[in-house]
PDB file of N, CA and C in Angstrom:
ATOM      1  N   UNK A   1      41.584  57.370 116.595  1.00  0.00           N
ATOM      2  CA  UNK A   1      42.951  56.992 116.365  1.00  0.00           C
ATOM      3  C   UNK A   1      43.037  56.209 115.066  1.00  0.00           C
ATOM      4  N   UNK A   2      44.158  56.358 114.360  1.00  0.00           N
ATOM      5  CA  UNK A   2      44.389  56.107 113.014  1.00  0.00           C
ATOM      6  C   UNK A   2      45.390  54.452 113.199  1.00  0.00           C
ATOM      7  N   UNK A   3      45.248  53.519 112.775  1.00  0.00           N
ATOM      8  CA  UNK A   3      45.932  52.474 113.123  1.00  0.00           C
ATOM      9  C   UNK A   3      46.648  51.878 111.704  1.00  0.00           C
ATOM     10  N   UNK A   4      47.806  51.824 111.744  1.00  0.00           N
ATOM     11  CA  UNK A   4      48.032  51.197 110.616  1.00  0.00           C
ATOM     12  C   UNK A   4      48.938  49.681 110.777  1.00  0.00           C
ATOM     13  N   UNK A   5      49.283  48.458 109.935  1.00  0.00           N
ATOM     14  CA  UNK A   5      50.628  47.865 110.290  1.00  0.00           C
ATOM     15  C   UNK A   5      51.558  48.407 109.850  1.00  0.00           C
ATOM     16  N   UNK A   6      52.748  47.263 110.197  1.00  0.00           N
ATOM     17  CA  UNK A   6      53.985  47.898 109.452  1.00  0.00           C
ATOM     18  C   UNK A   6      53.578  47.797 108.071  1.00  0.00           C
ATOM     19  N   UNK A   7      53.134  46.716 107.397  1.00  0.00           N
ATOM     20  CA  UNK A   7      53.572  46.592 106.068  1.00  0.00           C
ATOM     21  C   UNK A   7      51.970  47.649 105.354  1.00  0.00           C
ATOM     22  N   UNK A   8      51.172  47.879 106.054  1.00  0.00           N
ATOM     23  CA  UNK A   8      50.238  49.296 105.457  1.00  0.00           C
ATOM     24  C   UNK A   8      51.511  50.237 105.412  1.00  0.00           C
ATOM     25  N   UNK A   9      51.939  50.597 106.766  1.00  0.00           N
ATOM     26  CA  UNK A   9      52.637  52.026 106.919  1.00  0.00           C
ATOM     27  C   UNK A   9      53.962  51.625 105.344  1.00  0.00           C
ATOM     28  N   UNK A  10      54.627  50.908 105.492  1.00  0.00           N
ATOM     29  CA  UNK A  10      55.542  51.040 104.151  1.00  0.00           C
ATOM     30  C   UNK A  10      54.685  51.306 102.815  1.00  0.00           C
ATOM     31  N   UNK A  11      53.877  50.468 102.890  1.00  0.00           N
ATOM     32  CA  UNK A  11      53.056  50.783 101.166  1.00  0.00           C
ATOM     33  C   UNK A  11      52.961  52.201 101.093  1.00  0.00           C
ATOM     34  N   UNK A  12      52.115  52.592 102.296  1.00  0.00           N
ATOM     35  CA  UNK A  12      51.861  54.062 102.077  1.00  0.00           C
ATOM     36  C   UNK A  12      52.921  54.942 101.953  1.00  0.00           C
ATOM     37  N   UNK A  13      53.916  55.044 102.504  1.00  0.00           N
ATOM     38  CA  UNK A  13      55.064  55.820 102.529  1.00  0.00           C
ATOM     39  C   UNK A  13      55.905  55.298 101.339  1.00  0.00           C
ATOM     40  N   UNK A  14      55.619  54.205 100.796  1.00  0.00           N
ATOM     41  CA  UNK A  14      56.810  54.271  99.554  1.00  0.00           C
ATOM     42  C   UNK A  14      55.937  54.912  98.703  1.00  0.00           C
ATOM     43  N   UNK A  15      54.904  54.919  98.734  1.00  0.00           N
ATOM     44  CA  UNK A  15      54.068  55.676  97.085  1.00  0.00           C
ATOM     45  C   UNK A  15      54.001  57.483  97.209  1.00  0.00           C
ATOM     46  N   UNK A  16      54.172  57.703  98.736  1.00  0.00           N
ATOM     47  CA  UNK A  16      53.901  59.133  98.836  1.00  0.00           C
ATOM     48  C   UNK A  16      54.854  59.794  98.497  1.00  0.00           C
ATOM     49  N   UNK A  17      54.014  61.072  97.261  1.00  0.00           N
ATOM     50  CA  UNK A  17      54.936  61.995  96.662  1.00  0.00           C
ATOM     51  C   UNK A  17      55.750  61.635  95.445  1.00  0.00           C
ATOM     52  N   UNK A  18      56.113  60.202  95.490  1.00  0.00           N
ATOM     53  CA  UNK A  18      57.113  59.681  94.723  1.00  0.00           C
ATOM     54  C   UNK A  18      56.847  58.655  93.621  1.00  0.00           C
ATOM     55  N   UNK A  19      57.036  58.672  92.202  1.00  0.00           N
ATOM     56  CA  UNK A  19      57.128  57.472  92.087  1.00  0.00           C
ATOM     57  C   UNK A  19      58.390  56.635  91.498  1.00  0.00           C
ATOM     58  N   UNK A  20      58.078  55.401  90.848  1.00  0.00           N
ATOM     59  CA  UNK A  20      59.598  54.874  91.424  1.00  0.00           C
ATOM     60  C   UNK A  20      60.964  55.505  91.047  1.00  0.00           C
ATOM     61  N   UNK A  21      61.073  55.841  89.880  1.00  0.00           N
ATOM     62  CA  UNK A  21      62.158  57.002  89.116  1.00  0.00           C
ATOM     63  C   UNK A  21      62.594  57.792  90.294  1.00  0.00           C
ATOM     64  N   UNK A  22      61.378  58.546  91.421  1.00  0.00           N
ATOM     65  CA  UNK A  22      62.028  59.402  92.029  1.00  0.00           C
ATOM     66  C   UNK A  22      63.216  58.421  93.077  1.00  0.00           C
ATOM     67  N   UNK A  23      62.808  57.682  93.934  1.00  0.00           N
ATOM     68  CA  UNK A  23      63.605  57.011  94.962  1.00  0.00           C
ATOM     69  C   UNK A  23      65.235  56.679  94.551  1.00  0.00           C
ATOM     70  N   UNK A  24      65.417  56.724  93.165  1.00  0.00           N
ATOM     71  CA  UNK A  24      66.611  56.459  92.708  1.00  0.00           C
ATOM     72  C   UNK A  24      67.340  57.791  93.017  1.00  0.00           C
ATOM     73  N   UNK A  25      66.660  58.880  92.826  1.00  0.00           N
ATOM     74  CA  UNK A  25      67.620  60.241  92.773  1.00  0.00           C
ATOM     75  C   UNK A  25      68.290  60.586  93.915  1.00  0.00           C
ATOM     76  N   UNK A  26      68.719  60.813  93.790  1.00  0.00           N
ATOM     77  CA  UNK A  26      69.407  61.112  95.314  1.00  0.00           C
ATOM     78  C   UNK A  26      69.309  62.863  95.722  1.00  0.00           C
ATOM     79  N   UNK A  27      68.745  63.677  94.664  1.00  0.00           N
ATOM     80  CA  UNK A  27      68.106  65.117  95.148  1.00  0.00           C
ATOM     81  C   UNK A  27      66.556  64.696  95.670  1.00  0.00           C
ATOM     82  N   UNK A  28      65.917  63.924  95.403  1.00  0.00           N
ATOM     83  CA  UNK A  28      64.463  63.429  96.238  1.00  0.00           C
ATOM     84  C   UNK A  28      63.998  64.170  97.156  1.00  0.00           C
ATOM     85  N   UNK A  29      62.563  64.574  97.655  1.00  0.00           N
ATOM     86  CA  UNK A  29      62.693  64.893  98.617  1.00  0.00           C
ATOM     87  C   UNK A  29      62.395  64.064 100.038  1.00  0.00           C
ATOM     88  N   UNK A  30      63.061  64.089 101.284  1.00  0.00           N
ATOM     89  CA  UNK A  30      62.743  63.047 101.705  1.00  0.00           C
ATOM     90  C   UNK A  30      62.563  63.656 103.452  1.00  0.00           C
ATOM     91  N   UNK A  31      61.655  62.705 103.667  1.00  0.00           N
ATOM     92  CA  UNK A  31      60.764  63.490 105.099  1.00  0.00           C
ATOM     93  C   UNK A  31      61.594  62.163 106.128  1.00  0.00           C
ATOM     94  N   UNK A  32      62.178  62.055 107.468  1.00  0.00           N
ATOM     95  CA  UNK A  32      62.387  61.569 108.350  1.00  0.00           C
ATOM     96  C   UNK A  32      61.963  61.597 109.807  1.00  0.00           C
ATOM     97  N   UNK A  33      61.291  60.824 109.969  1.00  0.00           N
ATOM     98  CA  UNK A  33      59.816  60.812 110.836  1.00  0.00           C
ATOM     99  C   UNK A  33      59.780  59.409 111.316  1.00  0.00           C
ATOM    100  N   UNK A  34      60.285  59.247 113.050  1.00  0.00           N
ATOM    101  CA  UNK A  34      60.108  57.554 113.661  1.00  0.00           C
ATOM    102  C   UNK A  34      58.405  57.056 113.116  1.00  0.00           C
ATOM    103  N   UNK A  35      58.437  56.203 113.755  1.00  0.00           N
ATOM    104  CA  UNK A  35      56.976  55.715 113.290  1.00  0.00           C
ATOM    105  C   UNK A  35      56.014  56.375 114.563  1.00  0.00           C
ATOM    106  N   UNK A  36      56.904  56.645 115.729  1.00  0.00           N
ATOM    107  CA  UNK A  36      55.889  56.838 116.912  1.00  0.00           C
ATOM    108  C   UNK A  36      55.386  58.884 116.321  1.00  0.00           C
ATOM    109  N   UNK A  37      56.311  59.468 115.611  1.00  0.00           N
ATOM    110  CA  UNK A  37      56.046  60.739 115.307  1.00  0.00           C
ATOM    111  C   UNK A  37      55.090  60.590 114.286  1.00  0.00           C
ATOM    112  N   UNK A  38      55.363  60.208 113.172  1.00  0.00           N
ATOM    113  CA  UNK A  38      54.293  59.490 112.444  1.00  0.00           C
ATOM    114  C   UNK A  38      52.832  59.513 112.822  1.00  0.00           C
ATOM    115  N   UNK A  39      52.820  58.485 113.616  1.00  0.00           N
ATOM    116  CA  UNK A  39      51.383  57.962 114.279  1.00  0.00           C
ATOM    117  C   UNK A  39      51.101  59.567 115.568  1.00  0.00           C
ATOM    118  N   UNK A  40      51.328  59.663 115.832  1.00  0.00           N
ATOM    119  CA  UNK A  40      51.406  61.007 116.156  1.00  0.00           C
ATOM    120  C   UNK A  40      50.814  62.254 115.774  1.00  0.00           C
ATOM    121  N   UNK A  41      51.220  62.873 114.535  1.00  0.00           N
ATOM    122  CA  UNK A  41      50.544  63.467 113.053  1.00  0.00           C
ATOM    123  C   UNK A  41      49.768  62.619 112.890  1.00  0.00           C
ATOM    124  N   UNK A  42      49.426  61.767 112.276  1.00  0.00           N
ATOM    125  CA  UNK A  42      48.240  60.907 111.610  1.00  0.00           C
ATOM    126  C   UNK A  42      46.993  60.819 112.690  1.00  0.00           C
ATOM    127  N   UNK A  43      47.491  61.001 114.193  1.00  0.00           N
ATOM    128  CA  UNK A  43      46.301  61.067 115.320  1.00  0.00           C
ATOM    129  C   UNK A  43      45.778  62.658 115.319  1.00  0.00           C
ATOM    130  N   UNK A  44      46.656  63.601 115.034  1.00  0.00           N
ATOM    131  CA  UNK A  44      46.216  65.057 115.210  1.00  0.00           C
ATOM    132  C   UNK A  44      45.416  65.381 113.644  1.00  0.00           C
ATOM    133  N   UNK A  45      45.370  64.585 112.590  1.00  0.00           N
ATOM    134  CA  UNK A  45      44.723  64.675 111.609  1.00  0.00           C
ATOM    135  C   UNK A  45      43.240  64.142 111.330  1.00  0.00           C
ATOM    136  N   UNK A  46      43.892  63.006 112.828  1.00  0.00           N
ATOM    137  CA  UNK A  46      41.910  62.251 112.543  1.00  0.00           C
ATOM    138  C   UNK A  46      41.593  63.137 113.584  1.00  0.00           C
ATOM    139  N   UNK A  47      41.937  63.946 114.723  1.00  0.00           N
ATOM    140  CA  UNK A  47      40.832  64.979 115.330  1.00  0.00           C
ATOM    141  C   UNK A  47      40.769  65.955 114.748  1.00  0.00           C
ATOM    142  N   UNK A  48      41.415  66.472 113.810  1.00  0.00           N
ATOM    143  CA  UNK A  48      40.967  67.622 113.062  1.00  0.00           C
ATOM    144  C   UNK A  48      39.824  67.527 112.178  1.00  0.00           C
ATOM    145  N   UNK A  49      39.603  66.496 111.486  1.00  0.00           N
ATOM    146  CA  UNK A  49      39.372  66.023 110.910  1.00  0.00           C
ATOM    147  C   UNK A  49      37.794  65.754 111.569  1.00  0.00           C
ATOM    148  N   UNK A  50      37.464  65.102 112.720  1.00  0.00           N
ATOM    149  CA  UNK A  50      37.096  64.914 113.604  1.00  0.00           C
ATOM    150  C   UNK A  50      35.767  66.258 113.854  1.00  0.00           C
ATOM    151  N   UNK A  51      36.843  67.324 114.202  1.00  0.00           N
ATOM    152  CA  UNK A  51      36.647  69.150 114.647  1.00  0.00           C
ATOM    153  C   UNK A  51      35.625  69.547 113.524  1.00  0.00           C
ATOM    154  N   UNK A  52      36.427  69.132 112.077  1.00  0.00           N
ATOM    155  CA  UNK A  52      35.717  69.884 111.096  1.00  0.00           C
ATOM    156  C   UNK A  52      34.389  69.126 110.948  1.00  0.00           C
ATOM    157  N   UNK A  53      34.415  67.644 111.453  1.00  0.00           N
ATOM    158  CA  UNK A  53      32.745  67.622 110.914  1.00  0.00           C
ATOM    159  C   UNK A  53      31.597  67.736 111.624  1.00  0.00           C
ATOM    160  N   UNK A  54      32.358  68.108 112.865  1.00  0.00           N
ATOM    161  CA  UNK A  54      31.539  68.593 113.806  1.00  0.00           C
ATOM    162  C   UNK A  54      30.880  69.701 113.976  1.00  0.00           C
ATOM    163  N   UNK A  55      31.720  70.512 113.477  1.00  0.00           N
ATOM    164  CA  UNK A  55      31.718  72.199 112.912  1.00  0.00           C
ATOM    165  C   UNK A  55      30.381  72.261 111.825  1.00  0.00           C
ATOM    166  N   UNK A  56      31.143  71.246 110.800  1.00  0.00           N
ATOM    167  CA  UNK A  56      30.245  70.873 109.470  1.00  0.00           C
ATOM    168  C   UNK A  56      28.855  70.605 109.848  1.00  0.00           C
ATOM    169  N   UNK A  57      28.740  69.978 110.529  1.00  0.00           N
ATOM    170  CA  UNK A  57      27.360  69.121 111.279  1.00  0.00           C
ATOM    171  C   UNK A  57      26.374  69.478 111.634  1.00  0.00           C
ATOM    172  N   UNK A  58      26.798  70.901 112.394  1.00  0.00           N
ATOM    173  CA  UNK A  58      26.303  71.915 113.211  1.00  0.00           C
ATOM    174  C   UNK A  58      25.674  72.985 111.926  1.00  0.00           C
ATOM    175  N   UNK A  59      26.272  72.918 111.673  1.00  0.00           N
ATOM    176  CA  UNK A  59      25.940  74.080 110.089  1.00  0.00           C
ATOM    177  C   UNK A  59      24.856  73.606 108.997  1.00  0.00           C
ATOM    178  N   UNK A  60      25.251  72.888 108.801  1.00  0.00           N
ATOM    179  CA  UNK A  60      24.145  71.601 107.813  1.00  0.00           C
ATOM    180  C   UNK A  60      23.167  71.350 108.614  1.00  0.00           C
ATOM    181  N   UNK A  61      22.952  71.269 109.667  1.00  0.00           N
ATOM    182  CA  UNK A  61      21.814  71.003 111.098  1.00  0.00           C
ATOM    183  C   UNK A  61      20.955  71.798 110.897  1.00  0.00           C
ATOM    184  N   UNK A  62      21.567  73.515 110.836  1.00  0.00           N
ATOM    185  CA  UNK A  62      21.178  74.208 111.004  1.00  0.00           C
ATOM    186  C   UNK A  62      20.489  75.278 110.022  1.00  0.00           C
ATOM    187  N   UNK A  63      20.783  74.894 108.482  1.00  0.00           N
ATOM    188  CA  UNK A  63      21.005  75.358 107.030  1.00  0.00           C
ATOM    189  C   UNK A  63      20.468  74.599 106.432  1.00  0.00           C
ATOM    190  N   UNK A  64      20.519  73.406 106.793  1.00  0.00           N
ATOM    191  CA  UNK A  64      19.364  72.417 106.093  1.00  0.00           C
ATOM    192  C   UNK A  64      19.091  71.134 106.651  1.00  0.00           C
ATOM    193  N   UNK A  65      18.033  71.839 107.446  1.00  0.00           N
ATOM    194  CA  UNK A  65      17.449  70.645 108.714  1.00  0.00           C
ATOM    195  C   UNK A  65      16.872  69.196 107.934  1.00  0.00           C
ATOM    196  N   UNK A  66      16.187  69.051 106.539  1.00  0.00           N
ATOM    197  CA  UNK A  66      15.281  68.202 106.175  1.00  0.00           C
ATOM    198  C   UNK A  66      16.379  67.297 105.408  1.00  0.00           C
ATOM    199  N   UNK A  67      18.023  67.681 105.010  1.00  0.00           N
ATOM    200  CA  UNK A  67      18.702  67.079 104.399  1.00  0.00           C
ATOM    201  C   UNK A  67      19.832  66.674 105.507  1.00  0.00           C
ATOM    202  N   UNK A  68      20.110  66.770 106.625  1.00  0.00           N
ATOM    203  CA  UNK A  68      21.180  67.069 107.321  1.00  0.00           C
ATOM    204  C   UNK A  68      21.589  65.664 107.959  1.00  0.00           C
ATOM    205  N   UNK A  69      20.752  64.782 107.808  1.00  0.00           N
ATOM    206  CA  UNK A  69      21.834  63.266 108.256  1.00  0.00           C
ATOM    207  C   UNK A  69      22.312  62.734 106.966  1.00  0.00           C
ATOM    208  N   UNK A  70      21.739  62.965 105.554  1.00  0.00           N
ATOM    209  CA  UNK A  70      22.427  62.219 104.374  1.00  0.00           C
ATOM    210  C   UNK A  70      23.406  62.863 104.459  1.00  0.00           C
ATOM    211  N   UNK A  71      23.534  64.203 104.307  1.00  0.00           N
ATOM    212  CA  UNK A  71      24.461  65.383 104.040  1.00  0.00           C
ATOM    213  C   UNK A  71      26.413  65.330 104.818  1.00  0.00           C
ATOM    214  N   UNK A  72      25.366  65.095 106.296  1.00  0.00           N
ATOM    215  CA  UNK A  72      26.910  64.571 107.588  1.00  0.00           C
ATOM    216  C   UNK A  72      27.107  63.310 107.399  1.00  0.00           C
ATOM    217  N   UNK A  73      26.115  62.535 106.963  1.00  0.00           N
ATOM    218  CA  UNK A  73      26.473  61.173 106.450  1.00  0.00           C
ATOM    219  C   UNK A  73      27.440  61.109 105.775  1.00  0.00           C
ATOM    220  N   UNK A  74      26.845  61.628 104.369  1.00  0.00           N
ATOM    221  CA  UNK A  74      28.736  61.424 103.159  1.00  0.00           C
ATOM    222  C   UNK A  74      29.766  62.299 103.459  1.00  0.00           C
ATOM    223  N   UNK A  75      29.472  63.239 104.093  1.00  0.00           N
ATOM    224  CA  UNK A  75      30.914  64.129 104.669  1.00  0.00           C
ATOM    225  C   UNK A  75      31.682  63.006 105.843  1.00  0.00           C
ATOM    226  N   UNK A  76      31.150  62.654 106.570  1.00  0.00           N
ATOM    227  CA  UNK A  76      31.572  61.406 107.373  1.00  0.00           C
ATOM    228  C   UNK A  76      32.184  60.723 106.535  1.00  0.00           C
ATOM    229  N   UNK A  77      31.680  59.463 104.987  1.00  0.00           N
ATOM    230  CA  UNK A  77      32.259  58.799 104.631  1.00  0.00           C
ATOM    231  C   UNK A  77      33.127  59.442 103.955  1.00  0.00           C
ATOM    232  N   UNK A  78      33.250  60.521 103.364  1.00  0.00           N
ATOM    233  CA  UNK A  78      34.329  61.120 102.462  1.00  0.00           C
ATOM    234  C   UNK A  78      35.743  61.474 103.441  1.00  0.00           C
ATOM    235  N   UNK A  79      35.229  61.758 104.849  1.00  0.00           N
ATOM    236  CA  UNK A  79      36.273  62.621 105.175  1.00  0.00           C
ATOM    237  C   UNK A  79      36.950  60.892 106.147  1.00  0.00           C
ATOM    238  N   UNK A  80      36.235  59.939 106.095  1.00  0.00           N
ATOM    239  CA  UNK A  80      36.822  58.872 106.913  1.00  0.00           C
ATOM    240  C   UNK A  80      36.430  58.860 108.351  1.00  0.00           C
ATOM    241  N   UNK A  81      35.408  59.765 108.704  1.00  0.00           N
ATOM    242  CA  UNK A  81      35.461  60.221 110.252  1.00  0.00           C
ATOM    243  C   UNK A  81      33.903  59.605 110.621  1.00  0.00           C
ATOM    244  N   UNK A  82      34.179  58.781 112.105  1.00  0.00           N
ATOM    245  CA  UNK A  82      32.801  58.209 112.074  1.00  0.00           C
ATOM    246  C   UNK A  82      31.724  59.536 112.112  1.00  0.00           C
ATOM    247  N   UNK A  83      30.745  59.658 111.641  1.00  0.00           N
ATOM    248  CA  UNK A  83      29.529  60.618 112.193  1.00  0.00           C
ATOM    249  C   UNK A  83      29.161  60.588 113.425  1.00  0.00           C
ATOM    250  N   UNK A  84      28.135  59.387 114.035  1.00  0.00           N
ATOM    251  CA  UNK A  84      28.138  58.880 115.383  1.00  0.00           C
ATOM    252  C   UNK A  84      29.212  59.430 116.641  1.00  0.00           C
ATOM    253  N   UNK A  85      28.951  60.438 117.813  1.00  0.00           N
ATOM    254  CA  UNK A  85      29.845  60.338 118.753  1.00  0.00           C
ATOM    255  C   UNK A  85      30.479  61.663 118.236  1.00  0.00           C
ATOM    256  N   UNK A  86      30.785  62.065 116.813  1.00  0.00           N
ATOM    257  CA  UNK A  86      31.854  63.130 116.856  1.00  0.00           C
ATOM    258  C   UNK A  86      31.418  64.389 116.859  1.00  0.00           C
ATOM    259  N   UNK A  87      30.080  63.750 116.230  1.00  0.00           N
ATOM    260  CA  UNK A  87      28.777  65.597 115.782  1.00  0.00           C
ATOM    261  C   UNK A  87      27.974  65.805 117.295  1.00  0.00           C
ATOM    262  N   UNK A  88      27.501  67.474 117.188  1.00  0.00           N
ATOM    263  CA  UNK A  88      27.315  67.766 118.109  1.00  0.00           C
ATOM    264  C   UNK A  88      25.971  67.787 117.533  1.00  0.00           C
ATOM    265  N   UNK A  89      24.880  67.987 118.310  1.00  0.00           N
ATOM    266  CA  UNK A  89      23.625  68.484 118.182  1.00  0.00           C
ATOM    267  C   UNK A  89      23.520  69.973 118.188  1.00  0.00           C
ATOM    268  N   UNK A  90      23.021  70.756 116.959  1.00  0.00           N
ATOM    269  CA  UNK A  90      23.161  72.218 117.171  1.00  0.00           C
ATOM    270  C   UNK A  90      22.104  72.391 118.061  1.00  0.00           C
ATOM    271  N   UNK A  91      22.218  73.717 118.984  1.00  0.00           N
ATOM    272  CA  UNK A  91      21.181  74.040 119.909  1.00  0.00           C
ATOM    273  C   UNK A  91      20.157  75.476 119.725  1.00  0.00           C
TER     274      UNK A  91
END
């Protein structure tokens, strides 16, 4: 689960897509989304997210056994997703 506060969730959402010039226009484009829909999407992105490095994990396991914890290691830190718990052991 993806956790943010309020005042993360505004930073992030005032910079996305936009910068300040755009917010003045009034053609903008503009996304309307409660915070609970929000957090919502942002939870179906960390299990996807999640899916793929598990997928990833399994493959690299299996393709290159002698490199395969540095390898799921930085895909872990790149993609934000713990390694630990999410990768499977290929069989």
């Amino acid at each position: 689960m993806i956790e943010l506060s309020a005042a993360e969730l505004r930073r992030l959402l005032d910079g996305v897509g936009h910068d300040r010039r755009d917010r003045r226009r009034s053609d903008s484009p503009v996304i309307e989304l409660s915070a609970a829909e929000l957090r919502r999407l942002l939870d179906g992105v960390g299990h996807d997210l999640a899916d793929f490095l598990a997928l990833a994990s399994d493959r690299v396991r299996r393709h290159l056994p002698d490199h395969a914890e540095p390898v799921v290691g930085a895909l872990a830190r790149v993609l934000a997703v713990p390694a630990s718990g999410s990768t499977r052991q290929a069989s």
